[in-house]
N, C-alpha and C. Protein backbone atom coordinates (compact mmCIF):
# COMPACT_ATOMS: atom_id res chain seq x y z
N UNK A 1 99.23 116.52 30.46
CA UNK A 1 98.39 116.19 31.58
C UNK A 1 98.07 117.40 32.44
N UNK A 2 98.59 118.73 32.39
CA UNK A 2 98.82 119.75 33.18
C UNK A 2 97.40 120.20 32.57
N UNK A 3 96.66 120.30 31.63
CA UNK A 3 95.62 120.49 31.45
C UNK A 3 94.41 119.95 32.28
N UNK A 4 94.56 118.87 32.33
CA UNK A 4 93.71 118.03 33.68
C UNK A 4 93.35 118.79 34.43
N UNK A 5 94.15 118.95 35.56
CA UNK A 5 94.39 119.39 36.45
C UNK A 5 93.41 121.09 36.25
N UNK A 6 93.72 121.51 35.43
CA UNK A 6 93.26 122.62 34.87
C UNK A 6 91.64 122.61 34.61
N UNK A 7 91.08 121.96 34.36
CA UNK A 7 89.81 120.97 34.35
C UNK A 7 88.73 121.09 35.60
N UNK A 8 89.71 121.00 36.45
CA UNK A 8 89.07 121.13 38.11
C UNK A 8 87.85 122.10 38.28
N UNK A 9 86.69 121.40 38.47
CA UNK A 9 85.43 122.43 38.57
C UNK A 9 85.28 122.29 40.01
N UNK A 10 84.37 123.67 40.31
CA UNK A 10 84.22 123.41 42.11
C UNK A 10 82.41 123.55 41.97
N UNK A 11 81.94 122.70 42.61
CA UNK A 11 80.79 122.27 42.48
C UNK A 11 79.98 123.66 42.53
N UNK A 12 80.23 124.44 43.22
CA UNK A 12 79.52 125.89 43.29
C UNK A 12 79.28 126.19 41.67
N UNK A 13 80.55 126.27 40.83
CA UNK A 13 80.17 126.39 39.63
C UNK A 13 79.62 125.81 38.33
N UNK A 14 79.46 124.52 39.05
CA UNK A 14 78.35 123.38 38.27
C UNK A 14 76.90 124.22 38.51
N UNK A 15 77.01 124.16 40.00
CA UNK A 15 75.69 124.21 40.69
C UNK A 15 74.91 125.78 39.95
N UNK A 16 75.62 126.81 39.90
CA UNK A 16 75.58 128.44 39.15
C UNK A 16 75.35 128.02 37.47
N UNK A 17 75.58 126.94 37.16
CA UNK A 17 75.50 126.45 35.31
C UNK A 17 73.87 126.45 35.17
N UNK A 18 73.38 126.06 36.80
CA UNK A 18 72.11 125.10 36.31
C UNK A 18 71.24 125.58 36.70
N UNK A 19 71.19 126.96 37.00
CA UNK A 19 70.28 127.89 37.65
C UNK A 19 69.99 128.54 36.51
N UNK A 20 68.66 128.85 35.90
CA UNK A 20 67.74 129.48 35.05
C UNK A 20 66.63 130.14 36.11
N UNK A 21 66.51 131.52 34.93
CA UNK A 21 65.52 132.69 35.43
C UNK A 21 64.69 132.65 34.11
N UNK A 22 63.71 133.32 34.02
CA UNK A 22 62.69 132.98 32.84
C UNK A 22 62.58 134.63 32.01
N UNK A 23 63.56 135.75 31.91
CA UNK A 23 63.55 136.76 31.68
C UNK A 23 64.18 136.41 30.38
N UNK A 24 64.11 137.90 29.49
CA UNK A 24 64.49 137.44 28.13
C UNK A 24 66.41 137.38 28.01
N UNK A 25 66.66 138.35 28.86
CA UNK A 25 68.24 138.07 29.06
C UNK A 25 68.71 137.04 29.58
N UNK A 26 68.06 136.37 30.35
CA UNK A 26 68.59 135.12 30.60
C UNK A 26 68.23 133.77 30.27
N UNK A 27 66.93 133.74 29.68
CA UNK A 27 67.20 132.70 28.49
C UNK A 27 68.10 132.93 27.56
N UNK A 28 68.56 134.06 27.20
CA UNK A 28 70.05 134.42 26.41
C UNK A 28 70.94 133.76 27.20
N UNK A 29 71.15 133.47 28.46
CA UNK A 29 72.30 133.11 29.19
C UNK A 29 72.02 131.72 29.13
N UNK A 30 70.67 131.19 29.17
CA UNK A 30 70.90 129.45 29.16
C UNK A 30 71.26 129.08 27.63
N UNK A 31 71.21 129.29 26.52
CA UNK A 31 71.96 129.53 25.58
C UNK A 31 73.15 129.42 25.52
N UNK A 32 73.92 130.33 26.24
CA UNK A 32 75.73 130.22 26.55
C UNK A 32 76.02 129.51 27.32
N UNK A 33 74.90 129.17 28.19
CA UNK A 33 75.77 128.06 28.93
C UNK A 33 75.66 125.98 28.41
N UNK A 34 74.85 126.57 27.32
CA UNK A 34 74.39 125.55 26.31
C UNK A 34 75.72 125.13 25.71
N UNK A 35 75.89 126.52 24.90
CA UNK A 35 77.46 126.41 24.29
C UNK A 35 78.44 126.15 24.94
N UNK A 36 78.33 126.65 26.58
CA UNK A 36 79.49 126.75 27.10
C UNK A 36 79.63 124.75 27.70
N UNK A 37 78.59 124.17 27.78
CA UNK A 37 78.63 122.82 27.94
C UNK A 37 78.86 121.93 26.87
N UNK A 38 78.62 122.25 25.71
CA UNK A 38 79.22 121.57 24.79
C UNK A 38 80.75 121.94 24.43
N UNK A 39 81.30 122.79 24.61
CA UNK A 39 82.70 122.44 24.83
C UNK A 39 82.81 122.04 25.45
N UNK A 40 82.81 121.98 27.04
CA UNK A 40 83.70 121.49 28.05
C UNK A 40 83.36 119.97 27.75
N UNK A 41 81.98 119.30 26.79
CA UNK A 41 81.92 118.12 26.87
C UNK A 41 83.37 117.73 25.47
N UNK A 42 83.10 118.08 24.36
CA UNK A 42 84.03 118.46 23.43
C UNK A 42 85.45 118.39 24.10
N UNK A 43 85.84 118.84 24.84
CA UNK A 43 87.02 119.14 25.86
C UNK A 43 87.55 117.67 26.32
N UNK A 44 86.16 117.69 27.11
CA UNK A 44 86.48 116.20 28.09
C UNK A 44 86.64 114.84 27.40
N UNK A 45 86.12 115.14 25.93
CA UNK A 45 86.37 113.82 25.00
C UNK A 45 87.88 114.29 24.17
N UNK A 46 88.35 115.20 24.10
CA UNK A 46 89.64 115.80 23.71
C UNK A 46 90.13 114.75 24.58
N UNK A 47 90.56 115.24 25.87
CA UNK A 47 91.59 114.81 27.37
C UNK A 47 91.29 113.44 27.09
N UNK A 48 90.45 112.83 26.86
CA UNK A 48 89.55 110.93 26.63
C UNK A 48 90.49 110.41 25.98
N UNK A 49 90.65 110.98 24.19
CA UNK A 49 91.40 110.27 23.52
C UNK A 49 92.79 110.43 23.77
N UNK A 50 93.19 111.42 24.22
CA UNK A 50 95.01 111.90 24.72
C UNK A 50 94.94 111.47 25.90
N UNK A 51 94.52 110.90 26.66
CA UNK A 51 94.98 110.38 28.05
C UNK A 51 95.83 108.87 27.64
N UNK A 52 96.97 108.60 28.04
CA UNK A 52 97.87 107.58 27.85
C UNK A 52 98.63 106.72 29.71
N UNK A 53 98.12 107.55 31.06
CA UNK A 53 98.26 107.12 32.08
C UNK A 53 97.10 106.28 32.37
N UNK A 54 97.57 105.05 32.71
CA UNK A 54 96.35 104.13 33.15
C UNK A 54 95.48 104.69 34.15
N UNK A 55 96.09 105.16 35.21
CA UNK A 55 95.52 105.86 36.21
C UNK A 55 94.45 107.08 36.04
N UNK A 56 94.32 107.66 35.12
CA UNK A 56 93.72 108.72 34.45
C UNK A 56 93.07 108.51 33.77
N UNK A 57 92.69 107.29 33.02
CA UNK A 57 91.61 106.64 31.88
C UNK A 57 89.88 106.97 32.43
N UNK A 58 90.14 106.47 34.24
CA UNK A 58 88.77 106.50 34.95
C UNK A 58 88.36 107.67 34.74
N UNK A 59 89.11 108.68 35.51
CA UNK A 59 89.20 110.42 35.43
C UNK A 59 88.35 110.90 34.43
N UNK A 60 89.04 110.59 33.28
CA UNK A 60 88.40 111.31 31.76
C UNK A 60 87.34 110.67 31.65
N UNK A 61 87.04 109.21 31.65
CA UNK A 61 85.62 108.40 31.54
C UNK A 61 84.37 109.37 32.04
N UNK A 62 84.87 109.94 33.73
CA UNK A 62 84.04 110.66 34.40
C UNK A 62 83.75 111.81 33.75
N UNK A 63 84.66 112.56 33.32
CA UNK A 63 84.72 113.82 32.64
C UNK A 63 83.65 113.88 31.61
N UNK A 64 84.03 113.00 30.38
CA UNK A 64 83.30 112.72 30.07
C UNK A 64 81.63 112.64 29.99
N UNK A 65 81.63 111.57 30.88
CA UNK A 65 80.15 111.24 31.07
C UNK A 65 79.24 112.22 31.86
N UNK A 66 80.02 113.20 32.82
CA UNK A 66 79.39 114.16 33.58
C UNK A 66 79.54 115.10 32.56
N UNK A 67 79.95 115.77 31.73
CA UNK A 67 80.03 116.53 30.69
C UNK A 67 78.83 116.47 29.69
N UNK A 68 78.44 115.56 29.04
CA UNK A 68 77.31 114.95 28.27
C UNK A 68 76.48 115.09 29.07
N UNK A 69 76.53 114.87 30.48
CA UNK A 69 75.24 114.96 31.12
C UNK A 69 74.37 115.90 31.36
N UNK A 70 75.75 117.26 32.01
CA UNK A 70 75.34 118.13 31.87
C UNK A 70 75.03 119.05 30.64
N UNK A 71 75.40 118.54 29.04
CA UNK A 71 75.12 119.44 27.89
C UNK A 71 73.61 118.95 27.60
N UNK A 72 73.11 117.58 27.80
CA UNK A 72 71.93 116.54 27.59
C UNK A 72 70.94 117.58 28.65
N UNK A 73 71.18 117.82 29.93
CA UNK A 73 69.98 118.69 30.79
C UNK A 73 69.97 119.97 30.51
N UNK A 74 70.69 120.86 30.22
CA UNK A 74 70.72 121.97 29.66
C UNK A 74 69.87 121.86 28.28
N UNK A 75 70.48 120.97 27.41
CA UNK A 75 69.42 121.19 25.92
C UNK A 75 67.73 121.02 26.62
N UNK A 76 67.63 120.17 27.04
CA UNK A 76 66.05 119.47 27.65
C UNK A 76 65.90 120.74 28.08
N UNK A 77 66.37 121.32 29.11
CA UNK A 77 65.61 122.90 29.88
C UNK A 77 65.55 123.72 28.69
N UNK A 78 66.16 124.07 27.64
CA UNK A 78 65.93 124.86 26.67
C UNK A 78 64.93 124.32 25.94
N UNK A 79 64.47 122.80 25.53
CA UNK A 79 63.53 122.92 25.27
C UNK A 79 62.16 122.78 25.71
N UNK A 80 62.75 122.53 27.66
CA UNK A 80 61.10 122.86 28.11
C UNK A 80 60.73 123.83 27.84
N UNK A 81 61.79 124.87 27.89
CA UNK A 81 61.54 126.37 28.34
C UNK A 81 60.61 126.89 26.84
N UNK A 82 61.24 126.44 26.09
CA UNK A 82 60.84 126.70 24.66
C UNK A 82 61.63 127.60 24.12
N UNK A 83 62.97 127.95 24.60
CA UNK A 83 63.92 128.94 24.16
C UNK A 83 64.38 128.30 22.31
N UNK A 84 63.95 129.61 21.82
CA UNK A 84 64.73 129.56 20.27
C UNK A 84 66.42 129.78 20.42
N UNK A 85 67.19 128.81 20.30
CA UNK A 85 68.53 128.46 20.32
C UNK A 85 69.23 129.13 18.92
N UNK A 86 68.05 129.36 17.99
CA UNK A 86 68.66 129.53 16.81
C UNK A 86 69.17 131.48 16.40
């Protein structure tokens, strides 16, 4: 469970995920942070199936679902943007 805890995002660094510039280095960066959201969603469904405290079931649900959410708006901006991912 000490991982949880470990988990803890501070909204500043949600908020810094979701900021795009339209330069060629940093459509390189919405890219990584492409990747970098599909783990933490990957992650948050890890903690999902190993969570065994009732109290903590909600927690991961959230994790979860805010996780997907944010890997789901990131792909969409890459492909407004028209960034080649490949």
């Amino acid at each position: 469970m000490n991982s949880i805890s470990n988990k803890e995002v501070s909204l500043k660094s949600i908020i810094n995920g979701f900021r795009f510039q339209k330069t060629t280095n940093e459509k390189s960066d919405l890219y990584i942070n492409l990747e970098n959201a599909k783990k933490e969603w990957e992650e948050a469904k890890n903690i999902f199936e190993n969570v065994s405290e009732p109290d903590l079931v909600d927690y991961a649900i959230y994790n979860v679902e805010a996780a997907e959410k944010k890997y789901v708006y990131l792909l969409r901006q890459i492909k407004k943007e028209n960034v080649n991912v490949n």
